[in-house]
N, C-alpha and C. Protein backbone atom coordinates (compact mmCIF):
# COMPACT_ATOMS: atom_id res chain seq x y z
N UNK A 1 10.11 6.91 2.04
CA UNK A 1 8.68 7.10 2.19
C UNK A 1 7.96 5.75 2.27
N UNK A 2 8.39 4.72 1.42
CA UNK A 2 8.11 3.83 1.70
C UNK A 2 7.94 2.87 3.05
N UNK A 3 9.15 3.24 3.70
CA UNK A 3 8.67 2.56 5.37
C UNK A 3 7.74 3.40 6.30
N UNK A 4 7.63 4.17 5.85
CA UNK A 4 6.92 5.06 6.26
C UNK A 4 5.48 5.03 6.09
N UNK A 5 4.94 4.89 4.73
CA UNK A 5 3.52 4.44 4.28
C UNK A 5 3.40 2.59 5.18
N UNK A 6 4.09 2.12 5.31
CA UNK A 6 4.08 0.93 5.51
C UNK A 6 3.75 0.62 7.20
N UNK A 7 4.63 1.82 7.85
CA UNK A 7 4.28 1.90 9.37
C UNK A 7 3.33 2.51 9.70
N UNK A 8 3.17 3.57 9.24
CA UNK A 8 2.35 4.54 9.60
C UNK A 8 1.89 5.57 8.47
N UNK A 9 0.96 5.36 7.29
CA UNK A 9 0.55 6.27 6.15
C UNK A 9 -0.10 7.52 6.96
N UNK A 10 -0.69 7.51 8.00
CA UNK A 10 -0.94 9.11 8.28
C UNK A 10 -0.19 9.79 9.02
N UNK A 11 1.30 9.74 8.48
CA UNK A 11 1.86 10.34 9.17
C UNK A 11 2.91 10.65 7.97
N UNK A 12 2.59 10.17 6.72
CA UNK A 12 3.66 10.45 5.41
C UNK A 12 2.79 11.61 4.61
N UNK A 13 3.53 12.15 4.01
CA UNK A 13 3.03 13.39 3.24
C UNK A 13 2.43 12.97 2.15
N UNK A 14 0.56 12.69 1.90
CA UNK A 14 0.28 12.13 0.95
C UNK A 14 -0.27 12.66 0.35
N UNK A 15 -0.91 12.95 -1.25
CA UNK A 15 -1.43 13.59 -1.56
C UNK A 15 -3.01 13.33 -1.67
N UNK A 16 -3.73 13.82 -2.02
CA UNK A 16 -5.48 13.51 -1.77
C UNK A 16 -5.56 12.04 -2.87
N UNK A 17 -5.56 11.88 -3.55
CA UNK A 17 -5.45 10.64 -4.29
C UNK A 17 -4.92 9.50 -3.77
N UNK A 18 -3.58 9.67 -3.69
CA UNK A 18 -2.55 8.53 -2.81
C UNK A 18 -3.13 7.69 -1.40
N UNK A 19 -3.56 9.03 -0.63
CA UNK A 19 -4.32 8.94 0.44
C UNK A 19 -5.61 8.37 0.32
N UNK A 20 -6.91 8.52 -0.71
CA UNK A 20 -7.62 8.01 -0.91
C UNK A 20 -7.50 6.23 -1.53
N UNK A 21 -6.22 5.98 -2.07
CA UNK A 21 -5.96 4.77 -2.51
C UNK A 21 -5.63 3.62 -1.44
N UNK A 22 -4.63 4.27 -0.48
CA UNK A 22 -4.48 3.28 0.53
C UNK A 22 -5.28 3.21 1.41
N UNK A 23 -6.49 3.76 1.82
CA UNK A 23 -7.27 3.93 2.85
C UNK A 23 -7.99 2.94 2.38
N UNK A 24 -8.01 2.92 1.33
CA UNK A 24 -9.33 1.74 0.21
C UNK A 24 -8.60 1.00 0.35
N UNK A 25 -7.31 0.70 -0.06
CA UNK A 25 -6.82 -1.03 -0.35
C UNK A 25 -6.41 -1.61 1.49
N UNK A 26 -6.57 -0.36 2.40
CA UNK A 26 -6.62 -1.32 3.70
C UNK A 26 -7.92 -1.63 3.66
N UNK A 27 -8.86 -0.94 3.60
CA UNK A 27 -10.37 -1.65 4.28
C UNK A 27 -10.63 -2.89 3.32
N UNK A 28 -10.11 -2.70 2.32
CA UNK A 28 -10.38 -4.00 1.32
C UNK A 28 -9.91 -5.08 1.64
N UNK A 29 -8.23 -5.04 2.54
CA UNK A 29 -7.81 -6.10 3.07
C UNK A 29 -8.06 -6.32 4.03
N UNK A 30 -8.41 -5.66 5.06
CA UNK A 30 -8.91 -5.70 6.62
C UNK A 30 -10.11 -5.82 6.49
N UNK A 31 -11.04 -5.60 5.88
CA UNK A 31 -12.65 -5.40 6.43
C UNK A 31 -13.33 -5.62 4.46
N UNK A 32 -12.98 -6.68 3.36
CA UNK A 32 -13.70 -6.71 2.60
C UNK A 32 -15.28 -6.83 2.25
N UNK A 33 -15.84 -7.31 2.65
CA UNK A 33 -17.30 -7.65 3.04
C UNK A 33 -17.64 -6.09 3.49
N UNK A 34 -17.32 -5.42 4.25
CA UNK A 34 -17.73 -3.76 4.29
C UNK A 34 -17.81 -2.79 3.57
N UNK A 35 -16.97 -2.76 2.26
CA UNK A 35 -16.93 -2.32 0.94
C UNK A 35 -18.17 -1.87 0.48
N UNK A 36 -18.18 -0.31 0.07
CA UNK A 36 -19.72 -0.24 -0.18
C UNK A 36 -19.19 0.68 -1.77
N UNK A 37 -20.39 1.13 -2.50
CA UNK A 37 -20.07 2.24 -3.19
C UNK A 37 -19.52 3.62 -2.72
N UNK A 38 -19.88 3.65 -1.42
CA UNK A 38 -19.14 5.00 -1.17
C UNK A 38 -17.86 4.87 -1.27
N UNK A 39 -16.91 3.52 -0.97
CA UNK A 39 -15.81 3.60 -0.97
C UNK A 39 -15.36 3.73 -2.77
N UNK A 40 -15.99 3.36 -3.71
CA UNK A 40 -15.75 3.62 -4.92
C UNK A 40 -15.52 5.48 -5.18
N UNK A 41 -17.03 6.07 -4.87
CA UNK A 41 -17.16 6.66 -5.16
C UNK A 41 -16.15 8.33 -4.79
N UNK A 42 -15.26 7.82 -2.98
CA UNK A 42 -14.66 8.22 -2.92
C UNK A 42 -13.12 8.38 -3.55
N UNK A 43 -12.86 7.18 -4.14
CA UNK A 43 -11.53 7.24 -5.21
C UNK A 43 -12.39 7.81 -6.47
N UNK A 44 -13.41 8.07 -7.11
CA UNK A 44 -13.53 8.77 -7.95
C UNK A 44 -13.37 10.40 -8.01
N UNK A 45 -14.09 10.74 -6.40
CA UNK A 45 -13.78 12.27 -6.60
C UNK A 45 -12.35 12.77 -6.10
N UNK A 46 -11.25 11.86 -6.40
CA UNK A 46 -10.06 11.89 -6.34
C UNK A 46 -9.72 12.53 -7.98
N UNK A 47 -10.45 11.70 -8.81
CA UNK A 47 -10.23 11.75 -10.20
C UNK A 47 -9.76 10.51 -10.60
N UNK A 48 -10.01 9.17 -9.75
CA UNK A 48 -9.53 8.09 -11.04
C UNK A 48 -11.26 7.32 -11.61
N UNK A 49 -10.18 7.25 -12.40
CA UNK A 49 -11.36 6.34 -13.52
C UNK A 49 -11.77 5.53 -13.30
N UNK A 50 -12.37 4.36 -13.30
CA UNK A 50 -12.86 3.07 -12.96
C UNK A 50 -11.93 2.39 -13.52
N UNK A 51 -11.39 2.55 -14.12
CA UNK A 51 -10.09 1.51 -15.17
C UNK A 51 -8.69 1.46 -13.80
N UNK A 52 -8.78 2.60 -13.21
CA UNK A 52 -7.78 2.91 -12.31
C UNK A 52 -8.33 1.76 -11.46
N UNK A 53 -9.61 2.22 -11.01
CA UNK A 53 -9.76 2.11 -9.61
C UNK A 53 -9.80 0.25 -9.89
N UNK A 54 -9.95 -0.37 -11.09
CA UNK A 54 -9.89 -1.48 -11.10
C UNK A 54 -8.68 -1.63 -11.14
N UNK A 55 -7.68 -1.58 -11.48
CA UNK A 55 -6.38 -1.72 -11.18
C UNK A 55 -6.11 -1.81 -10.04
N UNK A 56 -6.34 -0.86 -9.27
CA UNK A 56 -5.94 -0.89 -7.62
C UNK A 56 -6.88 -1.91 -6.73
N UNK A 57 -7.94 -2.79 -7.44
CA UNK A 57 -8.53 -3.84 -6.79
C UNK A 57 -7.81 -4.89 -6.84
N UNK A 58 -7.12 -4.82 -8.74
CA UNK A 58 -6.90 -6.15 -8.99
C UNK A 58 -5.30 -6.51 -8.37
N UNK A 59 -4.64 -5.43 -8.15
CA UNK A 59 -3.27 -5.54 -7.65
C UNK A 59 -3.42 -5.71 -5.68
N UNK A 60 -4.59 -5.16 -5.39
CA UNK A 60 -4.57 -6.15 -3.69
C UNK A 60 -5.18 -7.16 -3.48
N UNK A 61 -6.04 -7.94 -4.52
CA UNK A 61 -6.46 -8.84 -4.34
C UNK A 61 -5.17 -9.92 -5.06
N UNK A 62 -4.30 -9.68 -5.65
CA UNK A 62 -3.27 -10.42 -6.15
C UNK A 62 -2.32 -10.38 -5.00
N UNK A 63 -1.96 -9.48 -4.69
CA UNK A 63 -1.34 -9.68 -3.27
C UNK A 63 -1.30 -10.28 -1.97
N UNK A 64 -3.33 -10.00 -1.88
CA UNK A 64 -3.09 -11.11 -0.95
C UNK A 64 -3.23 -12.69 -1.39
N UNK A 65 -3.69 -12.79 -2.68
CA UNK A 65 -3.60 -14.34 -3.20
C UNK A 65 -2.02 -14.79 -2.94
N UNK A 66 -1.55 -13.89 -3.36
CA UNK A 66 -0.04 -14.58 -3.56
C UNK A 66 0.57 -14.79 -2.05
N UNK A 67 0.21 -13.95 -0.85
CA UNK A 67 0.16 -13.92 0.11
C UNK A 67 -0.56 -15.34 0.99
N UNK A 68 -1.86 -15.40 0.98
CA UNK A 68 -2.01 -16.51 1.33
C UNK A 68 -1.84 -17.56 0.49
N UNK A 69 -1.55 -18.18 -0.92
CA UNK A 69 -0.57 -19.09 -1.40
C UNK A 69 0.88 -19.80 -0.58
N UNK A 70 1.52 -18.26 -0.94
CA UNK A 70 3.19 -18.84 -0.24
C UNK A 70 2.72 -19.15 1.81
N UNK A 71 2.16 -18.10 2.10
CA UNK A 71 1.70 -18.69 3.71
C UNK A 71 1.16 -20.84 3.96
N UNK A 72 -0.46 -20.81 2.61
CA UNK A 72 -0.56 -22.05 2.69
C UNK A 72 0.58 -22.76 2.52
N UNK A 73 1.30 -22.80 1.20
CA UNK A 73 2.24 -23.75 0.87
C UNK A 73 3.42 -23.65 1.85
N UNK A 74 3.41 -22.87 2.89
CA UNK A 74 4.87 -23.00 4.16
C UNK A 74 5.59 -22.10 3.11
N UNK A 75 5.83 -21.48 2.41
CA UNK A 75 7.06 -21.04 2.07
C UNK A 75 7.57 -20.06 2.86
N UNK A 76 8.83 -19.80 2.59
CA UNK A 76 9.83 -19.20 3.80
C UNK A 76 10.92 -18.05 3.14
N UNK A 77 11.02 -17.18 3.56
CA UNK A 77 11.57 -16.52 3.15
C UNK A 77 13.52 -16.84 3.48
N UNK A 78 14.25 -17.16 2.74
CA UNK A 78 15.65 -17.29 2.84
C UNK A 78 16.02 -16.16 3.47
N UNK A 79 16.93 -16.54 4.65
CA UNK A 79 17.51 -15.36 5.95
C UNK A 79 18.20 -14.73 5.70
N UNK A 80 19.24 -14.83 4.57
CA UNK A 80 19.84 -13.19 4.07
C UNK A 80 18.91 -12.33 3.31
N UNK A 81 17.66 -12.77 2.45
CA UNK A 81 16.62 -12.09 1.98
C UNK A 81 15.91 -11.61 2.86
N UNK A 82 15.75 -12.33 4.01
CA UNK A 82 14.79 -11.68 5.15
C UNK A 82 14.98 -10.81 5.60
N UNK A 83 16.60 -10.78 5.86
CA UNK A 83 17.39 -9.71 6.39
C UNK A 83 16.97 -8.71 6.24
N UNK A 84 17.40 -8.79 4.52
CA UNK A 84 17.23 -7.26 3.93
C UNK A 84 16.48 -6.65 3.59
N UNK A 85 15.14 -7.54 3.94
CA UNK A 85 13.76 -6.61 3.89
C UNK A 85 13.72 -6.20 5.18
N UNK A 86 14.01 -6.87 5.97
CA UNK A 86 13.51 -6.04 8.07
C UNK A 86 14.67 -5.01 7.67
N UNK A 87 16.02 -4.80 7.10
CA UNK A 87 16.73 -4.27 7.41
C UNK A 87 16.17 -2.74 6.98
N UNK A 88 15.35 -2.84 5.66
CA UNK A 88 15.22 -2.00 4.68
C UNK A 88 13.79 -1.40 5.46
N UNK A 89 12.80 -2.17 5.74
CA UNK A 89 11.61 -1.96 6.69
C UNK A 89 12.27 -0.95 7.97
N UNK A 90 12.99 -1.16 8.44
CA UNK A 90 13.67 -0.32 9.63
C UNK A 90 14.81 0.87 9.42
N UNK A 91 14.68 1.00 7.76
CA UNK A 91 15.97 2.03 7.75
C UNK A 91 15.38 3.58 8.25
N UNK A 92 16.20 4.42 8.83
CA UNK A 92 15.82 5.38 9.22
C UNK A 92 15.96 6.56 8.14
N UNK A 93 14.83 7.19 8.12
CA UNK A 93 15.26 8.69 7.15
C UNK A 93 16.96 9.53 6.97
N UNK A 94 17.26 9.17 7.81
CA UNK A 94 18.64 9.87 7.78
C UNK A 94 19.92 8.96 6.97
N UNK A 95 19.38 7.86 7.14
CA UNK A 95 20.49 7.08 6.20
C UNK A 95 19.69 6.63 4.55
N UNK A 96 18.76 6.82 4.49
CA UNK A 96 18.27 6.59 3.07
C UNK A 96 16.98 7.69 2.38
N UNK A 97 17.22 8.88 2.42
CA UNK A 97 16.54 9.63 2.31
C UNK A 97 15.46 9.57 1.21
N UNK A 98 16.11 8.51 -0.09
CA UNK A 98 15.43 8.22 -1.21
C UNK A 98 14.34 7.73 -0.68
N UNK A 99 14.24 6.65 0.16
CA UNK A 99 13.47 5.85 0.48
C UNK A 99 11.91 6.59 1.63
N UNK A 100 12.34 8.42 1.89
CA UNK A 100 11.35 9.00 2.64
C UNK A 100 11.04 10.35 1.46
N UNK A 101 11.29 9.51 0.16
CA UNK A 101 11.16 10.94 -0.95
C UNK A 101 9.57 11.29 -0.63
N UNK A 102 10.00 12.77 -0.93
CA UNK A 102 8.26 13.23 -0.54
C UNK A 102 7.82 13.86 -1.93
N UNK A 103 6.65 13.15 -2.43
CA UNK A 103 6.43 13.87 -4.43
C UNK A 103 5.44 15.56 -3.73
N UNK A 104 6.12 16.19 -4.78
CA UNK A 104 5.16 17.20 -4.84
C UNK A 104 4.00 17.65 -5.14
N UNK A 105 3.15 18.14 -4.47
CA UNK A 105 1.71 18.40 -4.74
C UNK A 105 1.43 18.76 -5.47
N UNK A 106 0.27 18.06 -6.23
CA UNK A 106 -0.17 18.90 -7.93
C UNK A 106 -0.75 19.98 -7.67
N UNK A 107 -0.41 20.81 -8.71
CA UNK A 107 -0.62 21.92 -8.62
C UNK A 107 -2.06 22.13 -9.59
């Protein structure tokens, strides 16, 4: 599921929450300055808390710090490590099924 949210999230089985989380942490990374309260207010009538929804600020704004850090400083990813992330980025559902687990909808 994971390469999957990663290529293409509207096309993975998400649930109304999940879905409301990544839609927010792209516009936050693509388009920050556009950020309004509605986008808050829509992860609330998901049901998270503000404690949540600060969590899920503070973990993409750490991401991309750490992101543009290792970019400024040149760092490089070592080519058998690289490997095995494109390898793992490209695995297909049929050979790693864990990796397209689909959680079940709350009931």
């Amino acid at each position: 599921m994971a390469s999957i949210v990663m290529q293409d999230y509207g096309n993975a089985a998400l649930d109304d929450e999940t879905l409301a989380i990544v839609e927010y942490v792209e516009k936050l990374t693509k388009e920050p300055s556009e950020m309004t309260e509605n986008d808050i207010q829509t992860l609330r009538k998901t049901g998270l808390s503000d404690d949540h929804i600060l969590s899920v600020v503070m973990i993409t704004a750490m991401f991309a710090f750490m992101n543009r850090l290792a970019d400024g400083l040149g760092v490089e990813i070592e080519d058998e490590k690289g490997a095995f992330v494109n390898s793992w980025l490209r695995t297909s559902e049929s050979t790693s099924s864990w990796l397209h687990y689909q959680p079940k909808e709350k009931v």
